[in-house]
N, C-alpha and C. Protein backbone atom coordinates (compact mmCIF):
# COMPACT_ATOMS: atom_id res chain seq x y z
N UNK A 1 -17.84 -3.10 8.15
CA UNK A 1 -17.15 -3.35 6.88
C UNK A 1 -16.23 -2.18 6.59
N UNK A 2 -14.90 -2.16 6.11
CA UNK A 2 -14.13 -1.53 5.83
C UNK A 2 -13.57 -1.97 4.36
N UNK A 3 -13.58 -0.41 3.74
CA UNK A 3 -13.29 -0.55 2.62
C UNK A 3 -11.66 0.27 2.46
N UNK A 4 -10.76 -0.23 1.10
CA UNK A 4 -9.72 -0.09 0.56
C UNK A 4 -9.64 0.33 -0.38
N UNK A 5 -9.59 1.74 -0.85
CA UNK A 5 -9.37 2.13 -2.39
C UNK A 5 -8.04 2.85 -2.74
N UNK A 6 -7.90 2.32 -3.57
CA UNK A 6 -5.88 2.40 -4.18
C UNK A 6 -6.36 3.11 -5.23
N UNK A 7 -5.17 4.17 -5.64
CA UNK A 7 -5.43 4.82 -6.95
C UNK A 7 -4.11 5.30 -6.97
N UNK A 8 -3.76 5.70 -8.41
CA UNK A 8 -2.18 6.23 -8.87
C UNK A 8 -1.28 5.16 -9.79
N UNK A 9 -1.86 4.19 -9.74
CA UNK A 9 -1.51 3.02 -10.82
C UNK A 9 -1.52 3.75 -12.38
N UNK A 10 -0.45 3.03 -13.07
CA UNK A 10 -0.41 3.49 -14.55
C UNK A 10 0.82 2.85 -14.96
N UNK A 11 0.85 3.22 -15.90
CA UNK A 11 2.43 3.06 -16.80
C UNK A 11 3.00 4.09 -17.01
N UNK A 12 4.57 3.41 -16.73
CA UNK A 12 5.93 4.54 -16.42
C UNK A 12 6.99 4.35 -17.33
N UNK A 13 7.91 4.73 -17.67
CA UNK A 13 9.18 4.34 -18.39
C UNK A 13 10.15 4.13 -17.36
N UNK A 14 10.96 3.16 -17.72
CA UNK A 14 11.87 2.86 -16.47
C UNK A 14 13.06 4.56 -15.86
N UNK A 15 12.80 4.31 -15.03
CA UNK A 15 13.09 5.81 -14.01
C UNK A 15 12.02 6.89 -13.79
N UNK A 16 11.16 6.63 -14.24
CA UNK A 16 10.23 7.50 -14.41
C UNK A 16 9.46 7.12 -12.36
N UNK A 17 8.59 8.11 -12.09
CA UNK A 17 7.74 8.07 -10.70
C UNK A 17 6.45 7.60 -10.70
N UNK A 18 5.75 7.24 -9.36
CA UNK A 18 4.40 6.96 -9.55
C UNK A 18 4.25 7.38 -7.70
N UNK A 19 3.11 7.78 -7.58
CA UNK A 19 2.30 7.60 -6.39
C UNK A 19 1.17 7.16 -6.03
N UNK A 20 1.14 6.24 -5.34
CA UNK A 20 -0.03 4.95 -5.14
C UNK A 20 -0.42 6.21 -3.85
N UNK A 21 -1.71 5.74 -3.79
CA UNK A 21 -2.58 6.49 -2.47
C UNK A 21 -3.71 5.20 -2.47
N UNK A 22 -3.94 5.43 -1.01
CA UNK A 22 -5.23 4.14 -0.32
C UNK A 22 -5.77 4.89 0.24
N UNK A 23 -6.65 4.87 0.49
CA UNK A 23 -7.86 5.89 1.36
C UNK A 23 -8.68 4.28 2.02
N UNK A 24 -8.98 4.06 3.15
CA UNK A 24 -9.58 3.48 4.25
C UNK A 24 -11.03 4.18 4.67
N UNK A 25 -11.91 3.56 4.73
CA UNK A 25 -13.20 4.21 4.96
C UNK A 25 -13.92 2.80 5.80
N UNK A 26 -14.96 3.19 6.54
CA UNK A 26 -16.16 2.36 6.96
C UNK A 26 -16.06 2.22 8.57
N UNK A 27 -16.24 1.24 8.76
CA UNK A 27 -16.16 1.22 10.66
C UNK A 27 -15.00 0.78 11.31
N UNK A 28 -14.58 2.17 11.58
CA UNK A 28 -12.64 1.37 11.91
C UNK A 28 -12.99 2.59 13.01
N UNK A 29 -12.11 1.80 14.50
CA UNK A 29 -11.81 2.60 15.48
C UNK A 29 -10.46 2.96 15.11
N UNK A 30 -9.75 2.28 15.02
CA UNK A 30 -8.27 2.96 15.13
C UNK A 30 -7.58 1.83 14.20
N UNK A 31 -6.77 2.53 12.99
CA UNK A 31 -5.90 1.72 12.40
C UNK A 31 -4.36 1.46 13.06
N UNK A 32 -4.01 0.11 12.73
CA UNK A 32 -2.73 0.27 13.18
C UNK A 32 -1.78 -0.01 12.09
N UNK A 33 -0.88 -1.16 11.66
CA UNK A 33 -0.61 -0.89 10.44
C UNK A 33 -1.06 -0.60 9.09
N UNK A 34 -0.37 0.11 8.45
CA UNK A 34 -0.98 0.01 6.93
C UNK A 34 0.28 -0.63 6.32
N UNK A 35 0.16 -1.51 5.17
CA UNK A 35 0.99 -1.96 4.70
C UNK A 35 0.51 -2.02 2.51
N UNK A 36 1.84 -1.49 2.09
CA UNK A 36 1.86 -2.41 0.55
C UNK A 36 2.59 -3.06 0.42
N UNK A 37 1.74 -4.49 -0.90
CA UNK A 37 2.07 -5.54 -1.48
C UNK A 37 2.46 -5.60 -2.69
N UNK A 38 2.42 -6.13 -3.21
CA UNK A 38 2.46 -6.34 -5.11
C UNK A 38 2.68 -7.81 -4.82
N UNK A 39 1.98 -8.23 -6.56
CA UNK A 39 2.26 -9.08 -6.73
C UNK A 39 2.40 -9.42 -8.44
N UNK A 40 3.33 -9.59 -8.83
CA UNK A 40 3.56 -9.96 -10.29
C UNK A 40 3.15 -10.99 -11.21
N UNK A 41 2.60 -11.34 -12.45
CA UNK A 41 2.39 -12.64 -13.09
C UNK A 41 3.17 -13.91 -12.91
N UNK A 42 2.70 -14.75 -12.05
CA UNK A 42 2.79 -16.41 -11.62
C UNK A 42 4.04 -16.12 -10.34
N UNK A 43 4.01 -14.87 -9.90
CA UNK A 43 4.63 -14.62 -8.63
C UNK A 43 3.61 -14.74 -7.44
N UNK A 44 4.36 -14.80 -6.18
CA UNK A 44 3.51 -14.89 -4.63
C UNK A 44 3.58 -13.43 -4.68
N UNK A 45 2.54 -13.35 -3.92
CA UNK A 45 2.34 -11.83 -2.82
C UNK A 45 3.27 -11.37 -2.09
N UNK A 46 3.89 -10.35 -2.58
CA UNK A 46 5.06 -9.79 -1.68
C UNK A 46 4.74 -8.45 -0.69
N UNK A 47 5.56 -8.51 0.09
CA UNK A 47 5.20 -7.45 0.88
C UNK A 47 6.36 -6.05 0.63
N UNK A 48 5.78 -5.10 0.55
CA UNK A 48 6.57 -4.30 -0.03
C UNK A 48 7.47 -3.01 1.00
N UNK A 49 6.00 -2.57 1.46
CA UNK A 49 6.30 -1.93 2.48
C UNK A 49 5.68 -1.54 3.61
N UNK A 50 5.75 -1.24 5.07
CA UNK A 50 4.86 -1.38 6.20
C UNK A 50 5.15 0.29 6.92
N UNK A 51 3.97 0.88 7.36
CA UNK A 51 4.25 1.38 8.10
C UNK A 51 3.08 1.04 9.50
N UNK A 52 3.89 1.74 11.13
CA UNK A 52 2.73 1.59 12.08
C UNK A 52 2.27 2.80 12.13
N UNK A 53 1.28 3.05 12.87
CA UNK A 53 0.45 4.08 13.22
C UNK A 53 1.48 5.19 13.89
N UNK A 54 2.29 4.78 14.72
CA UNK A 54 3.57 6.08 15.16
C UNK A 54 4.21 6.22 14.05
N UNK A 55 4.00 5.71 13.01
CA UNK A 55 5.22 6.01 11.91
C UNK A 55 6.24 5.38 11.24
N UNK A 56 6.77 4.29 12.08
CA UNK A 56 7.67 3.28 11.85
C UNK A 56 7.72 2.50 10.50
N UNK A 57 8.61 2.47 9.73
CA UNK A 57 8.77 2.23 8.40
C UNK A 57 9.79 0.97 8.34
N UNK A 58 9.31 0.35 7.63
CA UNK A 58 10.03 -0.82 6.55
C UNK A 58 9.68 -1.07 5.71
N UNK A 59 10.93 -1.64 4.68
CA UNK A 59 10.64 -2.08 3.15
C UNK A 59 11.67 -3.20 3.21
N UNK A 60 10.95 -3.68 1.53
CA UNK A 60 11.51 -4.63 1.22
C UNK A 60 12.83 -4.54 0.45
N UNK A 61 13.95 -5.57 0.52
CA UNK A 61 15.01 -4.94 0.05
C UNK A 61 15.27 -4.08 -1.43
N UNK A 62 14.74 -4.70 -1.87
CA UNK A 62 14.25 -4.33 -3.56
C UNK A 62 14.00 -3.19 -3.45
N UNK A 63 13.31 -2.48 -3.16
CA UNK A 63 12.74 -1.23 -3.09
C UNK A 63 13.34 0.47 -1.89
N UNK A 64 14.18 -0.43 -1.27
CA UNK A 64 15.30 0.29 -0.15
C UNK A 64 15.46 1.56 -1.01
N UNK A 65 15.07 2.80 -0.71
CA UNK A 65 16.01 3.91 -1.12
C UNK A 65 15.36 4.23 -2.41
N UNK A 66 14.35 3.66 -2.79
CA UNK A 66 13.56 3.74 -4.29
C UNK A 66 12.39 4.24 -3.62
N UNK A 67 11.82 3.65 -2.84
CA UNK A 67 10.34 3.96 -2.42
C UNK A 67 10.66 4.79 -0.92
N UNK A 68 8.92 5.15 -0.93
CA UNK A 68 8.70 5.72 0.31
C UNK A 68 7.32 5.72 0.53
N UNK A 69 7.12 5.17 1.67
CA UNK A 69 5.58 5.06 2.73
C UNK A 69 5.24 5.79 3.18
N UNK A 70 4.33 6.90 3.93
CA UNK A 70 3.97 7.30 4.37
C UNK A 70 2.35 7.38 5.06
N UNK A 71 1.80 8.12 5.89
CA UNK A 71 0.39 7.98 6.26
C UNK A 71 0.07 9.80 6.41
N UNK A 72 -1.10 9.05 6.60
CA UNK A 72 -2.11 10.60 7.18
C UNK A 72 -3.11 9.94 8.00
N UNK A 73 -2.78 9.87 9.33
CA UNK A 73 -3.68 9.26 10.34
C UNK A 73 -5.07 10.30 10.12
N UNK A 74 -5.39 11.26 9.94
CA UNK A 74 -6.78 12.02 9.73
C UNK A 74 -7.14 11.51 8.71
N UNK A 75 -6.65 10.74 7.73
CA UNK A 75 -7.26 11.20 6.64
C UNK A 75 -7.70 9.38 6.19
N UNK A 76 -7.19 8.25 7.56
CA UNK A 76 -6.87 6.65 7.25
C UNK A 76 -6.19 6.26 5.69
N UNK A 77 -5.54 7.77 5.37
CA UNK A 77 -4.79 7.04 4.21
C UNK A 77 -3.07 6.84 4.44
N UNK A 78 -3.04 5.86 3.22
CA UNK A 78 -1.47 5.85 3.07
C UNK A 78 -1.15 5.86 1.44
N UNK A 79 0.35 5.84 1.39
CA UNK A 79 0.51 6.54 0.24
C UNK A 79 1.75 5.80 -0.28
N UNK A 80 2.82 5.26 -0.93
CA UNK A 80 3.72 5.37 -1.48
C UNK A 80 4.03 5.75 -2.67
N UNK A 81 5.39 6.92 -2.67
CA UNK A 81 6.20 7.31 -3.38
C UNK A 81 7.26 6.14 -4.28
N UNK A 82 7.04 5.91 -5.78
CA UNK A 82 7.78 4.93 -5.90
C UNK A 82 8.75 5.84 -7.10
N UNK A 83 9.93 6.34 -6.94
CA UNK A 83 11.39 6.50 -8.05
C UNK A 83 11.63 5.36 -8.66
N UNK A 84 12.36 5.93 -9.71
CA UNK A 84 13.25 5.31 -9.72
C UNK A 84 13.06 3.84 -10.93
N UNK A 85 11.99 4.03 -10.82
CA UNK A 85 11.16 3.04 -11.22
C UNK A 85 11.72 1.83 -12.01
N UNK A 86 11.39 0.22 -11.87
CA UNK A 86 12.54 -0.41 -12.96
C UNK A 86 11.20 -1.22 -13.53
N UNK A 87 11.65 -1.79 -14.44
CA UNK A 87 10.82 -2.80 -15.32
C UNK A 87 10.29 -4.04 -13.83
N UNK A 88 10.74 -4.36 -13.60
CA UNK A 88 10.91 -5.67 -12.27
C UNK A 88 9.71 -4.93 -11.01
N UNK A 89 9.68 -3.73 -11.30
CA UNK A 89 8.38 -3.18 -9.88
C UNK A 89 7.17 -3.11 -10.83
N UNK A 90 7.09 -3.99 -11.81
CA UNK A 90 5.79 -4.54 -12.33
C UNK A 90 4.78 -5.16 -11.70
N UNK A 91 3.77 -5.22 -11.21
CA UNK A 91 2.66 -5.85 -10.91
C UNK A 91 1.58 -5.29 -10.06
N UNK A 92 0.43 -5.73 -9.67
CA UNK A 92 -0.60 -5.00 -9.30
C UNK A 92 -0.21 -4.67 -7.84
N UNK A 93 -0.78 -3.71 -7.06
CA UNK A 93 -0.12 -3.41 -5.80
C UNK A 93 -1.08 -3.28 -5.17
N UNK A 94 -1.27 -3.89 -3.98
CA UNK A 94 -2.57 -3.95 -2.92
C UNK A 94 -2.16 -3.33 -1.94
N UNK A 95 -3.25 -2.88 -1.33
CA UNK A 95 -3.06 -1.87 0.22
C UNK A 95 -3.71 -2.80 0.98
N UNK A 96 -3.23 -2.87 2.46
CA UNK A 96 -3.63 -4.25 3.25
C UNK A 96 -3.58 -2.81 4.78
N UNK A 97 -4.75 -3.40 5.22
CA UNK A 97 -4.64 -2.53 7.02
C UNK A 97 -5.12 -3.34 7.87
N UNK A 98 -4.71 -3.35 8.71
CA UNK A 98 -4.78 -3.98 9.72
C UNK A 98 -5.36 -2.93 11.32
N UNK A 99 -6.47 -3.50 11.21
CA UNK A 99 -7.21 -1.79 12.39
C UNK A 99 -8.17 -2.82 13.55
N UNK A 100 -8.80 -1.96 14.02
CA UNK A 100 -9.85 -2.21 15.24
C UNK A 100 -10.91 -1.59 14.46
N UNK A 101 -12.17 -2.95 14.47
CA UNK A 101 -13.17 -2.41 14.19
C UNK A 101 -14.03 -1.43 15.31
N UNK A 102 -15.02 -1.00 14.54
CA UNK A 102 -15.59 -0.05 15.51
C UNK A 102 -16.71 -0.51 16.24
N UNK A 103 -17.71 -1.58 15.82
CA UNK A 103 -18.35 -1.96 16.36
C UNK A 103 -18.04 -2.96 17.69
N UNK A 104 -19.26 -2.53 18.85
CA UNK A 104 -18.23 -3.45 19.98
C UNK A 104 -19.03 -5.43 19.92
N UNK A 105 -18.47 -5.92 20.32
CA UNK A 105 -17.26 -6.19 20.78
C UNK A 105 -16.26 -5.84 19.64
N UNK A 106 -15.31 -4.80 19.87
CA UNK A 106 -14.33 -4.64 18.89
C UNK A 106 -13.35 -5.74 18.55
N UNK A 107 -13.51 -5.49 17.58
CA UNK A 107 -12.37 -7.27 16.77
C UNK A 107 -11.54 -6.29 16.22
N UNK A 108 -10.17 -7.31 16.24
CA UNK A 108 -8.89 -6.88 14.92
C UNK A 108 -8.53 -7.55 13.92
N UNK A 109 -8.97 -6.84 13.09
CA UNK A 109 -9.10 -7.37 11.74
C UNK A 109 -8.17 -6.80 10.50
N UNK A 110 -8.43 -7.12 9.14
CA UNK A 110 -7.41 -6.87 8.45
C UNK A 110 -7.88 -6.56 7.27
N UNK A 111 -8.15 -5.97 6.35
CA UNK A 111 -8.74 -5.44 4.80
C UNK A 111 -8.02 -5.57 3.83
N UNK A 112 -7.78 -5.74 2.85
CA UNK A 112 -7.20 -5.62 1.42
C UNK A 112 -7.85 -5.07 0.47
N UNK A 113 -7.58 -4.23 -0.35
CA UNK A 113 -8.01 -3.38 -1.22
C UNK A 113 -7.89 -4.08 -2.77
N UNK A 114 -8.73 -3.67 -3.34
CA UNK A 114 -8.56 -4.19 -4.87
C UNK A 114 -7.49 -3.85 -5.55
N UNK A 115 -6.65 -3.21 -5.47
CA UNK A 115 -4.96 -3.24 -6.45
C UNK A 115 -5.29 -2.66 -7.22
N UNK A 116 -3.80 -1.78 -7.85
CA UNK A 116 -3.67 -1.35 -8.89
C UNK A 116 -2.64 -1.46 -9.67
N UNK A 117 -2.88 -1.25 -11.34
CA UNK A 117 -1.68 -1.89 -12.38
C UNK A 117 -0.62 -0.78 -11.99
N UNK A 118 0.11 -1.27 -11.57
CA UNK A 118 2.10 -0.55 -12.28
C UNK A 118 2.80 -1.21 -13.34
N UNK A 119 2.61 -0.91 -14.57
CA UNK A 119 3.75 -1.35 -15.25
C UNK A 119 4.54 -0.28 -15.73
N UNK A 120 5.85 -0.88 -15.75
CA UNK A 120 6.65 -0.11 -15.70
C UNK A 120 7.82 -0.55 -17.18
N UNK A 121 7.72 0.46 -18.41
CA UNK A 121 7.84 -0.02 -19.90
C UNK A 121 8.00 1.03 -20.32
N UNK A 122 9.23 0.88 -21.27
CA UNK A 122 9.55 1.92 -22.10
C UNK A 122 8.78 1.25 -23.63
C-alpha cells in the first residue's frame, strides 16, 4: 500500500504564490512519474502537470510559465510552485504517482492522494 499526502493548500489573492508538496510513503520500489491534477466545482479532472523520474516536465497550457514541478527522488516527493496565481487555478489539487510496487511479483501501479483546497480570492 502506498500512501499520498499533499500539503500547502490555502487561500491566496489573485497574484499572490502557493506551494503544494506530496510526500509518497509505503511499499514502492521505484517511482516513475509523479504527476498534478486539480479539479474544480462540476469540472473533470485535469491534469496539470507531469514530471518523470529523469526530470522531464510538462504542463498544461493554462499554467505554462505560472507553475513549476519539481521532485526529490530521496525524499519520493514532489512539489509544485504555483505564481502568479488567478481566480480560475481554483480547485482541489491531487498528487497522482505512478511507481513499482515493492512487493514481488512487482506490479505497476498508480496512487492518488487526498487533495488539497486552492482558492484563489481577493
Amino acid at each position: 500500500q502506498v500512501q499520498l499526502v499533499e500539503s500547502g493548500g490555502g487561500l491566496v489573492q489573485p497574484g499572490g504564490s502557493l506551494r503544494l508538496s506530496c510526500a509518497a510513503s509505503g511499499s514502492i520500489f521505484v517511482i516513475y512519474g509523479m504527476n498534478w491534477y486539480r479539479q474544480a466545482p462540476g469540472s473533470q479532472r485535469e491534469l496539470v502537470a507531469g514530471i518523470t523520474s529523469l526530470g522531464s516536465t510538462n504542463y498544461a497550457d493554462s499554467v505554462k510559465g505560472r507553475f513549476t514541478i519539481s521532485r526529490d527522488n530521496a525524499k519520493n516527493t514532489v512539489y509544485l510552485q504555483m505564481n502568479s496565481l488567478r481566480p480560475e487555478d481554483t480547485a482541489v489539487y491531487y498528487c497522482n504517482a505512478d511507481y513499482l510496487a515493492e512487493v514481488i511479483p512487482r506490479k505497476r501501479l498508480s496512487s492518488w492522494g487526498q487533495g488539497t483546497q486552492v482558492t484563489v480570492s481577493s
